[in-house]
PDB file of N, CA and C in Angstrom:
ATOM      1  N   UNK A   1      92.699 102.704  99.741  1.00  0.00           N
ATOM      2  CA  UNK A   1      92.068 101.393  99.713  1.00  0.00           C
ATOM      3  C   UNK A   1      90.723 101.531  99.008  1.00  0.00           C
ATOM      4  N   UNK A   2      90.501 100.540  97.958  1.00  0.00           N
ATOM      5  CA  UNK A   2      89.221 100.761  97.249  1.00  0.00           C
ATOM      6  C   UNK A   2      88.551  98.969  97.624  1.00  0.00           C
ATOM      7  N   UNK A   3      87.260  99.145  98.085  1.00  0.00           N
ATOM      8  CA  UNK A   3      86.594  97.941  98.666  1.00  0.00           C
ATOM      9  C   UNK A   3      85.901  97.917  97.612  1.00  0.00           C
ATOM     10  N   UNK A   4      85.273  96.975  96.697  1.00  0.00           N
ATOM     11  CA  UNK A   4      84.052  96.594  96.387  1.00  0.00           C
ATOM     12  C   UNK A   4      83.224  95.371  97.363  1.00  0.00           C
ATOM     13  N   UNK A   5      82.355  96.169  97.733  1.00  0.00           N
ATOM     14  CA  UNK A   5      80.966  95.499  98.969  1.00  0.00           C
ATOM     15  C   UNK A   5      80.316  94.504  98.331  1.00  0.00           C
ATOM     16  N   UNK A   6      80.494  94.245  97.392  1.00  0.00           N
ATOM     17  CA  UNK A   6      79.736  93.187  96.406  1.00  0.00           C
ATOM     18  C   UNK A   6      80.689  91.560  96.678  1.00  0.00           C
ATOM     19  N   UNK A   7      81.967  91.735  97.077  1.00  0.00           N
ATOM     20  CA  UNK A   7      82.564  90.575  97.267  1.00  0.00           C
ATOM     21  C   UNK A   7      83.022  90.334  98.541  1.00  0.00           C
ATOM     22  N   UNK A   8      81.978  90.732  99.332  1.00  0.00           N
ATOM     23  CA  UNK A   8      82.745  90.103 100.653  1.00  0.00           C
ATOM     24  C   UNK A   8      81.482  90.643 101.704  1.00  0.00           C
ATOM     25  N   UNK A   9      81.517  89.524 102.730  1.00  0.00           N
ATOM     26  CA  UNK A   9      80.079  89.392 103.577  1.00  0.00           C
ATOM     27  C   UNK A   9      80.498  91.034 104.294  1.00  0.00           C
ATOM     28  N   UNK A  10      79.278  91.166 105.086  1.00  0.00           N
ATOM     29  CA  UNK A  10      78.762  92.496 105.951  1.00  0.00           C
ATOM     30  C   UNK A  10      79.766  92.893 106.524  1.00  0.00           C
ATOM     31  N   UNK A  11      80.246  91.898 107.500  1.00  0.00           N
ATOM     32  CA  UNK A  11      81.430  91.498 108.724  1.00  0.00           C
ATOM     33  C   UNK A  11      82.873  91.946 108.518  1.00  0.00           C
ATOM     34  N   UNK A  12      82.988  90.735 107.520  1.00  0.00           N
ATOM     35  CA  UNK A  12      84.290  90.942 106.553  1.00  0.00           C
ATOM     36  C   UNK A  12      84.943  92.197 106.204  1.00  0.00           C
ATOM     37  N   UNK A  13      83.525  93.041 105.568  1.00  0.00           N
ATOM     38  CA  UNK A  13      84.471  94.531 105.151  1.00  0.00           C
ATOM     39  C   UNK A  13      85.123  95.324 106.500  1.00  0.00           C
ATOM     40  N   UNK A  14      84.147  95.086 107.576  1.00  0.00           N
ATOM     41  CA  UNK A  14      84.434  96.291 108.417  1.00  0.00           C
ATOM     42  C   UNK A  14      86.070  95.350 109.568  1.00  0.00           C
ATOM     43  N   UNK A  15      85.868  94.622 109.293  1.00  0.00           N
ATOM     44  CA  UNK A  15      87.341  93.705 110.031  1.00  0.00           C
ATOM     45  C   UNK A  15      88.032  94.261 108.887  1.00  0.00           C
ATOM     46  N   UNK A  16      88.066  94.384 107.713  1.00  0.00           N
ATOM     47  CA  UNK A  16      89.151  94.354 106.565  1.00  0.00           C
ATOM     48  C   UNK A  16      90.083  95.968 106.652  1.00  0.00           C
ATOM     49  N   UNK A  17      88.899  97.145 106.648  1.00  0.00           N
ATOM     50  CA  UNK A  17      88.730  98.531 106.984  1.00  0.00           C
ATOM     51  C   UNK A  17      89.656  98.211 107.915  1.00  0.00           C
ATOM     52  N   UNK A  18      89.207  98.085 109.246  1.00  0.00           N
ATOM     53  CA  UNK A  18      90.219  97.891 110.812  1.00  0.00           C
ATOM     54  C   UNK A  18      91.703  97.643 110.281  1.00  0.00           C
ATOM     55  N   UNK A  19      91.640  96.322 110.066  1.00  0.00           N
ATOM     56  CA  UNK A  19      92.621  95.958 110.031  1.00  0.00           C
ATOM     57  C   UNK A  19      93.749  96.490 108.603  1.00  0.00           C
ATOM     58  N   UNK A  20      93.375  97.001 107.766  1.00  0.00           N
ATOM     59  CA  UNK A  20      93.925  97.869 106.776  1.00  0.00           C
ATOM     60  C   UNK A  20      94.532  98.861 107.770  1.00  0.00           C
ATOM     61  N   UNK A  21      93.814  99.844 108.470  1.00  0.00           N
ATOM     62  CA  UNK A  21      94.145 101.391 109.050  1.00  0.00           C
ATOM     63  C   UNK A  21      94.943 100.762 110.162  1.00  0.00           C
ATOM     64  N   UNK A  22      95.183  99.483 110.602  1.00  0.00           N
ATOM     65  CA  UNK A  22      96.316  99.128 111.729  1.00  0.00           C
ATOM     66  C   UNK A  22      95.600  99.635 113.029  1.00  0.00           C
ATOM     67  N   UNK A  23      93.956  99.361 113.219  1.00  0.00           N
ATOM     68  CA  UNK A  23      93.871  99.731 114.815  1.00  0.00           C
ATOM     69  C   UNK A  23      93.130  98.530 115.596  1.00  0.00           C
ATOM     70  N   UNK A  24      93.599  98.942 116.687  1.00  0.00           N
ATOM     71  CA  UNK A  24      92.480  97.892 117.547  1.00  0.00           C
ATOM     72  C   UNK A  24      90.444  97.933 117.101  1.00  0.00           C
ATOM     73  N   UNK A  25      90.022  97.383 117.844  1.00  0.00           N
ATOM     74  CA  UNK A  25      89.074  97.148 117.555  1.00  0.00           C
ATOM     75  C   UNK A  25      88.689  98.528 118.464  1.00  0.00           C
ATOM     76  N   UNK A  26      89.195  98.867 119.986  1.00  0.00           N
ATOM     77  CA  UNK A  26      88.549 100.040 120.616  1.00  0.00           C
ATOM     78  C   UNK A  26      89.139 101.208 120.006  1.00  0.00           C
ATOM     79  N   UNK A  27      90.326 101.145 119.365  1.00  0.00           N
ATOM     80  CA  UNK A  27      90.638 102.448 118.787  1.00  0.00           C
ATOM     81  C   UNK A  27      90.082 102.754 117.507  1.00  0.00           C
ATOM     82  N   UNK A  28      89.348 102.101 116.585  1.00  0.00           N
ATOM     83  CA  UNK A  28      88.538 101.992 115.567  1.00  0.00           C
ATOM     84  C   UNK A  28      87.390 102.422 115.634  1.00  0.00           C
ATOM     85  N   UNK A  29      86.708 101.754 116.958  1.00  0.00           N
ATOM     86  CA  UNK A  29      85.477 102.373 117.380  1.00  0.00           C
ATOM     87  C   UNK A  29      85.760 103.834 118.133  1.00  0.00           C
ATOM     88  N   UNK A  30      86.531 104.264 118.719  1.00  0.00           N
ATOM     89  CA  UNK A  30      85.993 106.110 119.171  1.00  0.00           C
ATOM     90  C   UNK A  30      86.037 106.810 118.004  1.00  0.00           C
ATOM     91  N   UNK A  31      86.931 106.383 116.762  1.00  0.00           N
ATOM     92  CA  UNK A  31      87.175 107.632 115.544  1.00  0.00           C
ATOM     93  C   UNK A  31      85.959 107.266 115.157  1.00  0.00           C
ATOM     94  N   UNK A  32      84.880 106.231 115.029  1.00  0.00           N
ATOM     95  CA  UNK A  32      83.612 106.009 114.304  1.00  0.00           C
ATOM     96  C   UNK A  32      82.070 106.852 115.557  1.00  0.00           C
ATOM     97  N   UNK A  33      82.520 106.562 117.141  1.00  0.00           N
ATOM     98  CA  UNK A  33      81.802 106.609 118.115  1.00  0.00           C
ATOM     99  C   UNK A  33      81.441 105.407 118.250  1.00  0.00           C
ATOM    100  N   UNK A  34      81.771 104.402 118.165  1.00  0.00           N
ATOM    101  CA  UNK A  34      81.215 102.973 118.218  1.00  0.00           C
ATOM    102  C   UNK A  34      82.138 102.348 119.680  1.00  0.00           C
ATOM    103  N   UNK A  35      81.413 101.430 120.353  1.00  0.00           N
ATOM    104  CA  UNK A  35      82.833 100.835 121.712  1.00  0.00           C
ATOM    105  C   UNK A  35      83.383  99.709 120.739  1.00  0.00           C
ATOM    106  N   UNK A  36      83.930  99.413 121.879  1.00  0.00           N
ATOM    107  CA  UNK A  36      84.914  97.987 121.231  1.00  0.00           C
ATOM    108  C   UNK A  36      83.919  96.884 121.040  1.00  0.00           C
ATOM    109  N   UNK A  37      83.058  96.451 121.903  1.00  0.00           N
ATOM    110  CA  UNK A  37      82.336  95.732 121.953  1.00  0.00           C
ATOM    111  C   UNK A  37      81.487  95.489 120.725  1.00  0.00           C
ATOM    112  N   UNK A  38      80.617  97.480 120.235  1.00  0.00           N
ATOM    113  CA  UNK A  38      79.890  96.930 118.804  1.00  0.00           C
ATOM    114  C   UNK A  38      81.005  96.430 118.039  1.00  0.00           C
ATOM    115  N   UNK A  39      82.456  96.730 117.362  1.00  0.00           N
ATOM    116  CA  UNK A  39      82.957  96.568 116.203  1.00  0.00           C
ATOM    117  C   UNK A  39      82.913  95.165 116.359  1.00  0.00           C
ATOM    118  N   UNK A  40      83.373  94.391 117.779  1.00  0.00           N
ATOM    119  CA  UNK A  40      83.701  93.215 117.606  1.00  0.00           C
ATOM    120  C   UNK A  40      82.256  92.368 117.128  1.00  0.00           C
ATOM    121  N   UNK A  41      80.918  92.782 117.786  1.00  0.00           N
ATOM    122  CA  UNK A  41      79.742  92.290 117.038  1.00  0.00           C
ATOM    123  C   UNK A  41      79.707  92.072 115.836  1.00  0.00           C
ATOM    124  N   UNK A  42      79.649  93.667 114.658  1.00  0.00           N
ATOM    125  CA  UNK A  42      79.904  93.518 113.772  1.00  0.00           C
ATOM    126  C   UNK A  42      81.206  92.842 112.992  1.00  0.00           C
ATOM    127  N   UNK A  43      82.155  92.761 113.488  1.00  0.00           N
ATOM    128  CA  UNK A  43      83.446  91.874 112.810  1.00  0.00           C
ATOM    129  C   UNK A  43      82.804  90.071 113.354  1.00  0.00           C
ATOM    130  N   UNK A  44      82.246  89.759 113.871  1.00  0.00           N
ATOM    131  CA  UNK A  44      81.848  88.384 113.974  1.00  0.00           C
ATOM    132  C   UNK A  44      79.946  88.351 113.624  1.00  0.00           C
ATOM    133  N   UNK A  45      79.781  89.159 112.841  1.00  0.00           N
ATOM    134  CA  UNK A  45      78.262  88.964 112.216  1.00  0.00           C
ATOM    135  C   UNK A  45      77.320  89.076 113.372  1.00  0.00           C
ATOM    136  N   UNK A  46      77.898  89.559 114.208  1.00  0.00           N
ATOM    137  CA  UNK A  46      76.208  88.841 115.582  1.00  0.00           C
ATOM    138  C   UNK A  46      75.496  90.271 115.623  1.00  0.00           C
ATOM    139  N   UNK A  47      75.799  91.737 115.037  1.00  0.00           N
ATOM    140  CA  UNK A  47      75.340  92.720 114.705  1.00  0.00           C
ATOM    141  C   UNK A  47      75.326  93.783 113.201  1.00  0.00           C
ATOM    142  N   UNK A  48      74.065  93.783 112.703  1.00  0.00           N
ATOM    143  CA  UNK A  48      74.166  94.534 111.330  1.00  0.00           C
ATOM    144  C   UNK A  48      74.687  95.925 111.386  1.00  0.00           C
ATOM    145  N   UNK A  49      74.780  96.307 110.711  1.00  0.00           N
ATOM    146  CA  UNK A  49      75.392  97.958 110.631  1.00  0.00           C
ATOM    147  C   UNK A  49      74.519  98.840 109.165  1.00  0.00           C
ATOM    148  N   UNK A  50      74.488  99.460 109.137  1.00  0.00           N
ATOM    149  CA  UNK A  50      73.661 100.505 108.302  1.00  0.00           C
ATOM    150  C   UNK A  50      74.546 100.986 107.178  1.00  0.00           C
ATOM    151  N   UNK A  51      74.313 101.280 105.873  1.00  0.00           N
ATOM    152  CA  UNK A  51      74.594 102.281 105.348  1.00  0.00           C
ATOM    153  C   UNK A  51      75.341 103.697 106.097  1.00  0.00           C
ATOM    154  N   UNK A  52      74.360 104.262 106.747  1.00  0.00           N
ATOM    155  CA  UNK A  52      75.177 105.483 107.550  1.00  0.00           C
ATOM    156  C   UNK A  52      76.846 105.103 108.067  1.00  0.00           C
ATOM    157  N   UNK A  53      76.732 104.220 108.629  1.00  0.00           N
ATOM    158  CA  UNK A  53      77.922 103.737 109.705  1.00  0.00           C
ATOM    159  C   UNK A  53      78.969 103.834 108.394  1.00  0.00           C
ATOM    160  N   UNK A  54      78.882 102.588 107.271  1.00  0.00           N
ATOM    161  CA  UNK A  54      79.844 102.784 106.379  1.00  0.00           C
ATOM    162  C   UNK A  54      80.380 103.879 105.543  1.00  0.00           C
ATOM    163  N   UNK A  55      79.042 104.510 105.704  1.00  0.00           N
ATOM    164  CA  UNK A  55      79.819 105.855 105.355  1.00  0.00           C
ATOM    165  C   UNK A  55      80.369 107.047 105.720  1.00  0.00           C
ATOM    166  N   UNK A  56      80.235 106.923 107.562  1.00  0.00           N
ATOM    167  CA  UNK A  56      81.023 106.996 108.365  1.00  0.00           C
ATOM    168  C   UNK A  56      82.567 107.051 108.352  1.00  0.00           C
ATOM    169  N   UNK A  57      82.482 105.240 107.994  1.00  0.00           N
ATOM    170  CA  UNK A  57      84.070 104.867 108.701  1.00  0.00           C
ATOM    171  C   UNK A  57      84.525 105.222 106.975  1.00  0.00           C
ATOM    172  N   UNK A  58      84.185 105.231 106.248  1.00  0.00           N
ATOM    173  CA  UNK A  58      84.638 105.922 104.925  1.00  0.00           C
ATOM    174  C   UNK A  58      85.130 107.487 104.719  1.00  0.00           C
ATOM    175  N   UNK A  59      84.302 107.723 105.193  1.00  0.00           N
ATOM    176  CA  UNK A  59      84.680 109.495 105.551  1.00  0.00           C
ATOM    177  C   UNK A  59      85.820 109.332 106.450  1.00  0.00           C
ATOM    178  N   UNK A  60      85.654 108.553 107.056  1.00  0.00           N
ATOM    179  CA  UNK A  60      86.909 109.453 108.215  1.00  0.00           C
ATOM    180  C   UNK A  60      87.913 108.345 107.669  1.00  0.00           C
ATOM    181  N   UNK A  61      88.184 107.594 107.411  1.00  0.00           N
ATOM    182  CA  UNK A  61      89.410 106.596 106.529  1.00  0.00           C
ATOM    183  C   UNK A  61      89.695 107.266 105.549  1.00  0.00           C
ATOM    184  N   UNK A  62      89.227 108.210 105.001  1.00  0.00           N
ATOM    185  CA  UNK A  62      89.146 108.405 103.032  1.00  0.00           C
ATOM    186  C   UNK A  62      89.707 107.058 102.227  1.00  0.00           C
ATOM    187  N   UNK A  63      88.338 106.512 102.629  1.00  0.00           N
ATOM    188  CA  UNK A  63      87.913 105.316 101.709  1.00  0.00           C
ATOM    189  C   UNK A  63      86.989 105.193 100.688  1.00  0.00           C
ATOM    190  N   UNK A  64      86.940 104.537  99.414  1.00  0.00           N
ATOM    191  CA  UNK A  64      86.157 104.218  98.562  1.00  0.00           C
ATOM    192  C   UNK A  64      85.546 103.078  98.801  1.00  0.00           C
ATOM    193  N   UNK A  65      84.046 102.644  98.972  1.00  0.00           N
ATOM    194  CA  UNK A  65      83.625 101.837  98.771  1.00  0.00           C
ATOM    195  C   UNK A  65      82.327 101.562  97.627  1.00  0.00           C
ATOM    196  N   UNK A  66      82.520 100.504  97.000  1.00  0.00           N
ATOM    197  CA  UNK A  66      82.182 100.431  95.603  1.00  0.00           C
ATOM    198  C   UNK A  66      81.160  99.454  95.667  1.00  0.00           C
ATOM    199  N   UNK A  67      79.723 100.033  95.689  1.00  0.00           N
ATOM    200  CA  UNK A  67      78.400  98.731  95.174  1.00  0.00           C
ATOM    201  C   UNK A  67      78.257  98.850  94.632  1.00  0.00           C
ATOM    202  N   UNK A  68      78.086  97.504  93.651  1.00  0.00           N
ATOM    203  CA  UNK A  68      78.132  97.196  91.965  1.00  0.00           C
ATOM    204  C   UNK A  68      76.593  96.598  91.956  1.00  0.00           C
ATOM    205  N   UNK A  69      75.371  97.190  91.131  1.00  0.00           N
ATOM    206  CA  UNK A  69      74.511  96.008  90.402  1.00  0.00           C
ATOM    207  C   UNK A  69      74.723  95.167  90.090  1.00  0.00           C
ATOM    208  N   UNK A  70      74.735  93.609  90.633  1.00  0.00           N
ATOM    209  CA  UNK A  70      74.908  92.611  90.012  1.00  0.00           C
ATOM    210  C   UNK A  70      74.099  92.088  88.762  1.00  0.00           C
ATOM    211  N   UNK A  71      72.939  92.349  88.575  1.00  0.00           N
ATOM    212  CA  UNK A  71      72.938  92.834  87.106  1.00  0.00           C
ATOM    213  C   UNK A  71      73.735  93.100  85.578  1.00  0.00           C
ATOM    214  N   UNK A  72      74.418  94.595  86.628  1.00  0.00           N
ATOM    215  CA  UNK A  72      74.705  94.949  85.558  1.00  0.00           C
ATOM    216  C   UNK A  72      76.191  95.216  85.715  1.00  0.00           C
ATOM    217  N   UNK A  73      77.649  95.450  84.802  1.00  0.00           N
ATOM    218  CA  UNK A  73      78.445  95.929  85.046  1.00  0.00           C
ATOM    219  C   UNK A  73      78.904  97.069  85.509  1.00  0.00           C
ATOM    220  N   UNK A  74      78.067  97.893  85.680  1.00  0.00           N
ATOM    221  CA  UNK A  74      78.614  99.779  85.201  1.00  0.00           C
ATOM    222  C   UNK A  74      77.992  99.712  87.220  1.00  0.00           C
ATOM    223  N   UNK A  75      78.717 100.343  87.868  1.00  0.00           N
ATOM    224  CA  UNK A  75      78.567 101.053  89.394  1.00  0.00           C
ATOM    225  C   UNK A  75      77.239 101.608  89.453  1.00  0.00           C
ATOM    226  N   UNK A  76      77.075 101.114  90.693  1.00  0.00           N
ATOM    227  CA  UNK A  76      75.942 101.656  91.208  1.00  0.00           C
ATOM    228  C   UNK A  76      75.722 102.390  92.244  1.00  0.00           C
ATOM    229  N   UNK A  77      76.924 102.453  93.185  1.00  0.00           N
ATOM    230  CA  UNK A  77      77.299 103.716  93.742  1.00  0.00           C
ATOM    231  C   UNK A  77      78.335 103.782  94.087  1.00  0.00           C
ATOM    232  N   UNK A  78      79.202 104.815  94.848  1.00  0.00           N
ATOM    233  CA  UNK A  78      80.447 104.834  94.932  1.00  0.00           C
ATOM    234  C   UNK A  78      80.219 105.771  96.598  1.00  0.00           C
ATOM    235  N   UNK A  79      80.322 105.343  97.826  1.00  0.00           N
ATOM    236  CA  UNK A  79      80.325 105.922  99.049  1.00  0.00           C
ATOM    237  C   UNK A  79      81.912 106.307  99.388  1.00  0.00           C
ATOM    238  N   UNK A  80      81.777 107.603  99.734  1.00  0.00           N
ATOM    239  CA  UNK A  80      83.137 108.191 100.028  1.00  0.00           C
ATOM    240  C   UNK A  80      82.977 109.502 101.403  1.00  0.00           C
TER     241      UNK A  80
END
């Protein structure tokens, strides 16, 4: 699964992640260390999440996630 973070709110990606890998919201959170409770925060916006975290649940998914300069075309980073 390759995300670009540039098209889709905070929330959105990490419900999208979940629900891609087929887990609950509490079985999502122990492979990250997170309870059920934060993911569901973060999957309904009422809590931010960090850089670190996404690259977290990236590491342990072997996921690509892709922030683009809106600026410019060419990547501006690639978290894996």
């Amino acid at each position: 699964m390759k995300i670009k973070a540039n098209d889709y709110q905070a929330n959105e990606i990490i419900k999208m992640i979940r629900e891609y890998v087929g887990l609950t919201q509490k079985d999502f959170g122990k492979k990250i260390n997170r309870t059920r409770s934060a993911i569901q925060y973060y999957e309904y916006g009422l809590r931010n999440y960090d850089t670190e975290l996404l690259l977290a649940i990236a590491k342990a998914y072997d996921l690509d996630i892709i922030i683009e300069n809106k600026k410019k075309s060419n990547k501006k980073n690639i978290l894996k």
